[in-house]
Protein backbone atom coordinates (compact mmCIF):
# COMPACT_ATOMS: atom_id res chain seq x y z
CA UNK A 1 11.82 -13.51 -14.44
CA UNK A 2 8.58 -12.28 -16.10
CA UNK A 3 7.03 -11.66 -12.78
CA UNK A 4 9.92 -9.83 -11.36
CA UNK A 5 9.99 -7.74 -15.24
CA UNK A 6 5.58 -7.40 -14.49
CA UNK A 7 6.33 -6.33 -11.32
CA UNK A 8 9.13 -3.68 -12.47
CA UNK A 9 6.66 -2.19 -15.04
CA UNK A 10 4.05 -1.96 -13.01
CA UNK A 11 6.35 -0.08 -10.74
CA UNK A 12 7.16 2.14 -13.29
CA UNK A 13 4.18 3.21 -14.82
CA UNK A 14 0.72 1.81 -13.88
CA UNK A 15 -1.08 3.46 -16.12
CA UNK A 16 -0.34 1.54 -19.13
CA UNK A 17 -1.64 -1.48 -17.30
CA UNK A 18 -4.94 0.33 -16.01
CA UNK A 19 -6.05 1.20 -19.68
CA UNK A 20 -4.73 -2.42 -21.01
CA UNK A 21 -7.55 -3.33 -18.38
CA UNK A 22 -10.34 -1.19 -19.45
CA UNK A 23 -9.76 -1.98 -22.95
CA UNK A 24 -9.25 -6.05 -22.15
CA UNK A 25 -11.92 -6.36 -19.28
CA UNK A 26 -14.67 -3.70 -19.59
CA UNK A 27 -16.55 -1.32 -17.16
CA UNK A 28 -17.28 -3.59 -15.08
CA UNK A 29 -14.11 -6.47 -14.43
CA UNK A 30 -11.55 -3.79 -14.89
CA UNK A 31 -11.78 -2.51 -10.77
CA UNK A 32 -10.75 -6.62 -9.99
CA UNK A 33 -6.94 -6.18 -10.70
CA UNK A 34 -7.04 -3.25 -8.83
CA UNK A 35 -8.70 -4.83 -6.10
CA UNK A 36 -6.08 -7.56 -6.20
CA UNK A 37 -3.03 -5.61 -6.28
CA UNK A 38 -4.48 -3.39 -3.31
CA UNK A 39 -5.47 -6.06 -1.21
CA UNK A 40 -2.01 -8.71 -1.91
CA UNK A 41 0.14 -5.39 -1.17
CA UNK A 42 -1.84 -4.80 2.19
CA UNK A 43 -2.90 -8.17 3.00
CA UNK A 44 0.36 -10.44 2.23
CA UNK A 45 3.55 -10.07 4.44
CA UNK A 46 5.69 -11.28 1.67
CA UNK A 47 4.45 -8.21 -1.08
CA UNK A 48 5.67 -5.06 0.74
CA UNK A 49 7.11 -4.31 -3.05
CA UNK A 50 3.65 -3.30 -4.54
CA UNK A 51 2.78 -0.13 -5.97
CA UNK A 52 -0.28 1.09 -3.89
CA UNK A 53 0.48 4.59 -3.95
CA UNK A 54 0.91 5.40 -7.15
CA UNK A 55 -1.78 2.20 -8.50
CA UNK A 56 -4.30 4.45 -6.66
CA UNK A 57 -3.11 7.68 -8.03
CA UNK A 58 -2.89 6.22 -11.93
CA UNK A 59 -6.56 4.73 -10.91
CA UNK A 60 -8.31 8.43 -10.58
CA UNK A 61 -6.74 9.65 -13.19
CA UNK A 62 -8.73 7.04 -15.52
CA UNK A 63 -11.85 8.28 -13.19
CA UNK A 64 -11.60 11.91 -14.44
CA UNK A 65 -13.36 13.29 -17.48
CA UNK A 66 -14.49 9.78 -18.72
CA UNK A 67 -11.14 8.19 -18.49
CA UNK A 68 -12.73 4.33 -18.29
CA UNK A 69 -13.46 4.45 -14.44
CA UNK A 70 -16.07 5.64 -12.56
CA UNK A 71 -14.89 7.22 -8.92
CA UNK A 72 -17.68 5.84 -6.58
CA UNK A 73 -16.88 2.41 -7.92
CA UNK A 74 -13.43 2.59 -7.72
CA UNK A 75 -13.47 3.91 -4.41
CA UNK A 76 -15.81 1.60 -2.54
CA UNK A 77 -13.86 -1.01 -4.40
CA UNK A 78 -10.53 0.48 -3.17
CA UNK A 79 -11.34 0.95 0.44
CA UNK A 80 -12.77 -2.76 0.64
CA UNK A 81 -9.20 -4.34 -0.72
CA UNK A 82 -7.11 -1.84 1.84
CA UNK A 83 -9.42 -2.91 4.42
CA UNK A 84 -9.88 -6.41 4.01
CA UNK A 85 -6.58 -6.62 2.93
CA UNK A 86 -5.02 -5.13 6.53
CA UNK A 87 -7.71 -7.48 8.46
CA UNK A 88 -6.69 -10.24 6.44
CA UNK A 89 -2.35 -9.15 7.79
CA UNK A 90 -3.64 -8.97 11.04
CA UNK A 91 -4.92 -12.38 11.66
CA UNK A 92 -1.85 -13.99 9.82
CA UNK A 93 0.48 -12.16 12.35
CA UNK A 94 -1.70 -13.45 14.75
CA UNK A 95 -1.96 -17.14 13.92
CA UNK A 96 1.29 -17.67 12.51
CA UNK A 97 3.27 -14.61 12.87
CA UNK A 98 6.35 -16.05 15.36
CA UNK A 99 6.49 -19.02 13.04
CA UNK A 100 7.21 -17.10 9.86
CA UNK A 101 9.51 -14.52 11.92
CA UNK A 102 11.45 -17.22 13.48
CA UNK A 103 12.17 -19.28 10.42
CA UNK A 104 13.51 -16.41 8.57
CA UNK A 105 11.83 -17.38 4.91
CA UNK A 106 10.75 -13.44 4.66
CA UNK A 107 13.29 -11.93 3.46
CA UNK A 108 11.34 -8.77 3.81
CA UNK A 109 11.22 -9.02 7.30
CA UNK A 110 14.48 -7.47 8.62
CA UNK A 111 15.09 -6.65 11.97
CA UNK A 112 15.00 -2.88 11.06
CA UNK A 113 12.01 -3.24 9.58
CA UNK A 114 10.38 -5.26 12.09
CA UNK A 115 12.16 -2.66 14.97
CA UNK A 116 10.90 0.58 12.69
CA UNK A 117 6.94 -0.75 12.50
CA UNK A 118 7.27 -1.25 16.30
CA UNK A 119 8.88 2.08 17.43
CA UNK A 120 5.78 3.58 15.14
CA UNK A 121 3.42 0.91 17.73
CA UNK A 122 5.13 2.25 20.63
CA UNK A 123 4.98 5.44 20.27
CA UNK A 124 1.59 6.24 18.49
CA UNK A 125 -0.31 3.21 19.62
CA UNK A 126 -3.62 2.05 17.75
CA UNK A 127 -3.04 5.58 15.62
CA UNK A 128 -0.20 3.70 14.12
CA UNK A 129 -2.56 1.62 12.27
CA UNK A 130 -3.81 4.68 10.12
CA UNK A 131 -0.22 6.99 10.41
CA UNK A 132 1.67 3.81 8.50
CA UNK A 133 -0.68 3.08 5.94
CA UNK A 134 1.06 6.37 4.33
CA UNK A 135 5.01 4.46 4.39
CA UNK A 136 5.10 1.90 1.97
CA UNK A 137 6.84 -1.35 3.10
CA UNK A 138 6.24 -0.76 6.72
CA UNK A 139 1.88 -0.45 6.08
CA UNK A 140 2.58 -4.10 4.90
CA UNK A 141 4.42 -4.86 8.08
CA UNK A 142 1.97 -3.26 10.62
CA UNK A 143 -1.12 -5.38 10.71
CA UNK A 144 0.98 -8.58 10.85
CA UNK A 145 3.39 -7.03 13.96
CA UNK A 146 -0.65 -5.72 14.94
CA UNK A 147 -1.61 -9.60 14.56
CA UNK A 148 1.54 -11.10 16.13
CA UNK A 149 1.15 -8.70 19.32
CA UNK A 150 -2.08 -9.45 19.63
CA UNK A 151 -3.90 -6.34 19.45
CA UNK A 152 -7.31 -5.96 20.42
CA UNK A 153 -9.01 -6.83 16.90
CA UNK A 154 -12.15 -4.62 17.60
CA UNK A 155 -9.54 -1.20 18.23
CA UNK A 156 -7.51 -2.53 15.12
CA UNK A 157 -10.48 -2.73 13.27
CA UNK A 158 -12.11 0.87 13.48
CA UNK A 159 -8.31 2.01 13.18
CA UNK A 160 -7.46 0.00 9.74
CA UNK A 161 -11.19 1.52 8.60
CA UNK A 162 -9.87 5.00 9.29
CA UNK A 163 -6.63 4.38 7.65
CA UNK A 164 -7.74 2.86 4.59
CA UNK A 165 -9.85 5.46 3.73
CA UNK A 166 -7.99 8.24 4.10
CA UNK A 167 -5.30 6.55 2.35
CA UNK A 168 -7.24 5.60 -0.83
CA UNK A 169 -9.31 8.85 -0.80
CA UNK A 170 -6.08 10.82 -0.22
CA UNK A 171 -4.34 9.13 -3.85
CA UNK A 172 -6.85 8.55 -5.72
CA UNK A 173 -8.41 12.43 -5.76
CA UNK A 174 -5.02 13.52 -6.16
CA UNK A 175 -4.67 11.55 -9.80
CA UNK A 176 -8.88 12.81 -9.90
CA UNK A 177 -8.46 16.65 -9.81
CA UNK A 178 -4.40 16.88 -10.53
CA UNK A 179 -3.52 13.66 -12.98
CA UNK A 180 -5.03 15.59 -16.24
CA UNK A 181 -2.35 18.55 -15.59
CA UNK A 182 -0.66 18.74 -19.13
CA UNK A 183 2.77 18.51 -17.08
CA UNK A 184 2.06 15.62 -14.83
CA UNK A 185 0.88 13.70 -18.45
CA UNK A 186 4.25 14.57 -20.11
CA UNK A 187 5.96 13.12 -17.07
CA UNK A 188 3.96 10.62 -15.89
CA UNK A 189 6.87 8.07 -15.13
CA UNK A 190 8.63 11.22 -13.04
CA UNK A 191 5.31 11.97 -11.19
CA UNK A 192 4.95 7.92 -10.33
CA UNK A 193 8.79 7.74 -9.16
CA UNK A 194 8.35 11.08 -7.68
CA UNK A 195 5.37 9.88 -5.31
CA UNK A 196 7.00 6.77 -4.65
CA UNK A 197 10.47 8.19 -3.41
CA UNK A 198 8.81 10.94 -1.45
CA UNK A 199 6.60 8.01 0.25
CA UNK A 200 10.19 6.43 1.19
CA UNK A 201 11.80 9.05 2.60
CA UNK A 202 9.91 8.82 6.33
CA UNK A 203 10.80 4.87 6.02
CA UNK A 204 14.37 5.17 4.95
CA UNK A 205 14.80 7.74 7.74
CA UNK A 206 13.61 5.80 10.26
CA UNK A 207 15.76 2.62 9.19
CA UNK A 208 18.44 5.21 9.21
CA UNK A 209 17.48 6.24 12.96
CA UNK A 210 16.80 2.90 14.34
CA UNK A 211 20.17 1.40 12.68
CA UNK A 212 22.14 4.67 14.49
CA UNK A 213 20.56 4.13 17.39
CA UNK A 214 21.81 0.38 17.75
CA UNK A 215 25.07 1.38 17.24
CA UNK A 216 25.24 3.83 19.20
């Protein structure tokens, strides 16, 4: 239950956690959680339920204006636990991707989910890799399917390098230059929930789509 309550919090509002971090770790062990949670949300099939969006937008806040973080740190450090992360998806979808999606132990792994990452495969092809590392859920779903299909792993790679840095650049300089706003500090937990719901909205549609188009 304390993982599921960590979990919640961390959810919520990362940036408590960030500066119990700096304070607990220092200057220079404080970018490993964050390189942990990046890489577990991106590189674990079973973790869809991390906070990657708004962990990188808490993260350049605490870059700006001496805030405990530096930003070339924290972005090389970023972009290697997206990347690695993905690569690391990839070859679990490849080596033991049917297993886990016969057997059913993912929960996470619905057939809408599974059918929504594909249609996003069939339609945009190896641009899917970077367009889906903006929907949470399905970005964790996408380099296993990419794995499990058997992608070329020298197209998937210079795609998930693309992706993963225009997906941490993208958050984290929007906490840099917009996190210090007096109104986006009085509402931080809005702002977090905010970014997080509007990052749903393309996934939930799509569910939405692929569910009515079944029944239809």
């Amino acid at each position: 239950m304390d993982i599921i309550q960590f979990f919640i919090d961390l959810l919520r509002d990362p940036r408590d956690f960030i500066a119990q971090w700096i304070k607990d770790l220092g200057p220079v062990w404080v970018y490993t959680p964050l390189f942990v949670i990046i890489f577990v949300e991106t590189g674990l099939v079973v973790t869809p339920f991390l906070p990657g969006d708004s962990l990188l937008f808490a993260a350049g806040v605490f870059a700006a204006d001496d805030g405990g973080l530096n930003l070339a740190p924290l972005l090389v450090v970023c972009y290697l636990a997206a990347i690695l992360g993905n690569t690391s998806n990839y070859w679990i979808g490849r080596k033991l991707g049917q297993a886990i999606i016969d057997s059913g132990r993912v929960k996470a792994l619905t057939p809408e989910r599974i059918a929504k990452t594909q249609a996003f495969f069939d339609k945009y092809g190896l641009l899917a890799v970077v367009l889906t590392r903006f929907f949470p859920i399905i970005r964790t779903f996408a380099p296993f399917l990419a794995g499990v299909g058997r992608m070329h792993f020298g197209r998937f790679s210079a795609f998930n390098i693309i992706g993963g840095v225009l997906w941490v650049t993208i958050f984290t300089l929007l906490g840099y230059f917009f996190g210090g706003v007096p109104f986006i500090q009085d509402n931080f937990e809005l702002v977090i929930i905010a970014i997080v719901v509007i990052s749903l909205i393309p996934t939930a549609v799509g569910i939405i789509k692929t569910r009515l188009g079944r029944s239809k």
